[in-house]
Protein backbone atom coordinates (compact mmCIF):
# COMPACT_ATOMS: atom_id res chain seq x y z
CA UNK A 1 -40.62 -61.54 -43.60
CA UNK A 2 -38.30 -58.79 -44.02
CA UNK A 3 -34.68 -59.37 -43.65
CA UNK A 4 -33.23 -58.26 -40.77
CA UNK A 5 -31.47 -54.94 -40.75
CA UNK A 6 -28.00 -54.91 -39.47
CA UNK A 7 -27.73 -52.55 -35.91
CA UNK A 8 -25.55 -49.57 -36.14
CA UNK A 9 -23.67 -48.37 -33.34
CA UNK A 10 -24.90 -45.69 -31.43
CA UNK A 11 -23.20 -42.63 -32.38
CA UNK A 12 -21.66 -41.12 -28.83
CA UNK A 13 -22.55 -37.51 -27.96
CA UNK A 14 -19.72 -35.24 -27.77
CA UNK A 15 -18.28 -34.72 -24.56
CA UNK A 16 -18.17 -31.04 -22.97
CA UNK A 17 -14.83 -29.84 -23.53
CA UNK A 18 -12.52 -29.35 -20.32
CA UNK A 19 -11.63 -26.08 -19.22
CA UNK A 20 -7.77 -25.32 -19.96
CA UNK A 21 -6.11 -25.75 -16.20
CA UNK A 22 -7.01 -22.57 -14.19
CA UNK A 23 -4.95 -20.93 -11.39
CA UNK A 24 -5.65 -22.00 -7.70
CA UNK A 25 -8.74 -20.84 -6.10
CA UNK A 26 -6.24 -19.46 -3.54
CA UNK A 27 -4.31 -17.42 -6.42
CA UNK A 28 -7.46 -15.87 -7.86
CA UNK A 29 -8.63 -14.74 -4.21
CA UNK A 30 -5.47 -13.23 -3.11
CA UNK A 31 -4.86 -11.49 -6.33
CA UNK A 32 -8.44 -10.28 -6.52
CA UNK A 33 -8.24 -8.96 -3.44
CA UNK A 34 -4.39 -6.91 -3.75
CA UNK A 35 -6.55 -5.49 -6.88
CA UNK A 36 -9.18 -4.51 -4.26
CA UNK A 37 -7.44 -3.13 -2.22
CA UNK A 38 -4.98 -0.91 -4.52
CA UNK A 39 -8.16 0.28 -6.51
CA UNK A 40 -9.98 0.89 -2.94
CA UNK A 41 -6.98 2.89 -1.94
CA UNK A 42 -6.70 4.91 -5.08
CA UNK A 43 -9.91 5.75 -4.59
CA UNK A 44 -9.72 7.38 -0.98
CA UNK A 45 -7.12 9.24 -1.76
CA UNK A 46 -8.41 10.94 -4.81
CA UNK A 47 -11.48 11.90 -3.22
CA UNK A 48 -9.39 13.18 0.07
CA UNK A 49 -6.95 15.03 -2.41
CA UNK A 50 -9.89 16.74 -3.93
CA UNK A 51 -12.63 17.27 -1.07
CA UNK A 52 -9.19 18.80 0.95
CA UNK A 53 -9.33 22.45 0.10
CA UNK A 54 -6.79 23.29 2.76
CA UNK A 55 -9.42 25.73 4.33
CA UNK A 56 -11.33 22.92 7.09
CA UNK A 57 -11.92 24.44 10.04
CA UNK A 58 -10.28 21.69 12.19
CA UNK A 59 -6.73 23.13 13.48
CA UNK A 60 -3.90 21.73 11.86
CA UNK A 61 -5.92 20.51 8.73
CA UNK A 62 -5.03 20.35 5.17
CA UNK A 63 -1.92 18.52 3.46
CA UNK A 64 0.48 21.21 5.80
CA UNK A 65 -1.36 20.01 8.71
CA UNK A 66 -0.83 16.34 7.21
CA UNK A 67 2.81 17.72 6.80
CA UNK A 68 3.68 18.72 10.03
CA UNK A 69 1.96 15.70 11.81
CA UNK A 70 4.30 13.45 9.74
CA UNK A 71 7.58 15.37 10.87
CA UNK A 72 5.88 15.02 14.53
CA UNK A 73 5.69 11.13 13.96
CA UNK A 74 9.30 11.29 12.31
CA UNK A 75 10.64 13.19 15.24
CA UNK A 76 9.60 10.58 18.16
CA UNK A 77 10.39 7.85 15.79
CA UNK A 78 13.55 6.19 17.21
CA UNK A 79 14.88 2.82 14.82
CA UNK A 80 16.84 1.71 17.50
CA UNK A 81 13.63 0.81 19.24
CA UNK A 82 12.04 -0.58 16.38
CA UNK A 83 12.66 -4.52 17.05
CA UNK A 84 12.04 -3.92 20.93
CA UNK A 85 9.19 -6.16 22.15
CA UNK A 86 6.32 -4.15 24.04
CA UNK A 87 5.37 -1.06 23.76
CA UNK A 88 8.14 1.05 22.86
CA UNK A 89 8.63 -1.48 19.78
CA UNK A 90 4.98 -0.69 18.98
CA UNK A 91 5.36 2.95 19.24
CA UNK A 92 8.37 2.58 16.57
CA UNK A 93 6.42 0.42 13.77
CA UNK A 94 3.45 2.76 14.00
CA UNK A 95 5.43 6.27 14.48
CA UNK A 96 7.16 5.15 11.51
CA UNK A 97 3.65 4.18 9.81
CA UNK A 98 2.23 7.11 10.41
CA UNK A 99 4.65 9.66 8.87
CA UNK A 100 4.40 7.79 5.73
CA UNK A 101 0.98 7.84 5.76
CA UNK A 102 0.57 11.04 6.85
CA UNK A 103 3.52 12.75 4.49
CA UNK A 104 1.78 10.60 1.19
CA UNK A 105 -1.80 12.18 2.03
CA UNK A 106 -0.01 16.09 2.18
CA UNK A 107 2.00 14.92 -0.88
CA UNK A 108 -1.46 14.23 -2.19
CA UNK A 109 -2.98 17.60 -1.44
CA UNK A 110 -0.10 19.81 -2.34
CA UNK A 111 3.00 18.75 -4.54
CA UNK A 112 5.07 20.61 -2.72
CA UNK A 113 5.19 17.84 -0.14
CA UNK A 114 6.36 15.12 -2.26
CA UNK A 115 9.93 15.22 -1.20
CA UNK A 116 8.94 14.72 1.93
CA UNK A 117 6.70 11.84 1.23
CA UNK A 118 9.35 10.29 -1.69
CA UNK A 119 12.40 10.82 0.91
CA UNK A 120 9.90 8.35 3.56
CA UNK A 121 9.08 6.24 1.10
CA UNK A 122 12.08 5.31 0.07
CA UNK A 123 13.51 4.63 3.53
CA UNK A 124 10.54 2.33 4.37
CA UNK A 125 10.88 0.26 0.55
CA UNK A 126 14.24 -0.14 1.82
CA UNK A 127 13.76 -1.22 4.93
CA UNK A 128 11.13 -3.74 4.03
CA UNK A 129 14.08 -5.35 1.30
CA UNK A 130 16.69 -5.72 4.09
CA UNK A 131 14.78 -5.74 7.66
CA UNK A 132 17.34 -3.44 8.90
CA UNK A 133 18.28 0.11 9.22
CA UNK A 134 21.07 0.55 7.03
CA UNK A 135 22.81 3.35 5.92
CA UNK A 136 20.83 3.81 2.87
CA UNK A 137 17.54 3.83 5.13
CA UNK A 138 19.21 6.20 7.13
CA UNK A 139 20.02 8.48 4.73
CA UNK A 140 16.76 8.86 3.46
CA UNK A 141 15.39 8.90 6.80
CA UNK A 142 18.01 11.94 7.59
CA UNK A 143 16.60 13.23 4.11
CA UNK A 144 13.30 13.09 5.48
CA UNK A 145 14.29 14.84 9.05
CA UNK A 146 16.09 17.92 7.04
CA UNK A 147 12.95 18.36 5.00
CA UNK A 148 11.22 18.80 8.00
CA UNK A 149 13.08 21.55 9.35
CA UNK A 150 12.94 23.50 6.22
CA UNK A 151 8.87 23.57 6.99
């Protein structure tokens, strides 16, 4: 008979390596989606800037159309009512809404706008840091209004 040969060990297989800690699921979603939405955003207004000739047949068209329904919206926009419940608290958020969004798409169209647009912006980065109408909001807001009667 033969003698008997020892028994190795089995030799373990490596072991996958672990993925280095990732961010939340939650983290990845909302940041995906900010991404989204900025890039999606971009988008529609580069295509509106350039399919906007300024010569649409609609009345009031074009970024001075744009222009002058953002001074509209600025006009019947009224802070004092913008922290009233119901509808005239409504009618202040989106008035307020609206000439930004309307003012940025003219700014977008024509440069000569972006005053107009920058003076709005401003007031409404402002007022989103401090939930309130101060006096810096209101000066840019009063910016805003005097740019409007120079149109």
């Amino acid at each position: 008979m033969y003698p008997q040969q020892p028994h190795a060990a089995p030799v373990p297989e490596p072991s996958p390596a672990l993925p280095p800690k990732s961010r939340s699921r939650t983290t990845v979603v909302v940041v995906s989606l900010l991404l989204g939405l900025a890039l999606g955003g971009g988008a529609v207004a580069v295509v509106w800037a350039l399919s906007d000739t300024g010569s649409s047949s609609a009345k009031g068209a074009g970024p001075h159309g744009d222009a002058s329904a953002a001074c509209r919206a600025l006009d019947g926009f009224d802070e004092s009512k913008y922290t009233a419940k119901g509808s005239a608290g409504e009618i202040a958020i989106n008035r307020y809404a609206a000439a930004g969004a309307l003012s940025a798409s003219a700014a977008a169209g024509d440069s000569a706008y972006r005053p107009l647009a920058q003076a709005i912006r401003r007031s409404q980065n402002r007022h989103a840091q401090v939930f309130d109408f101060d006096e810096k909001v209101k000066k840019d807001l009063d910016e805003a209004r005097s740019i409007c009667k120079g149109l």
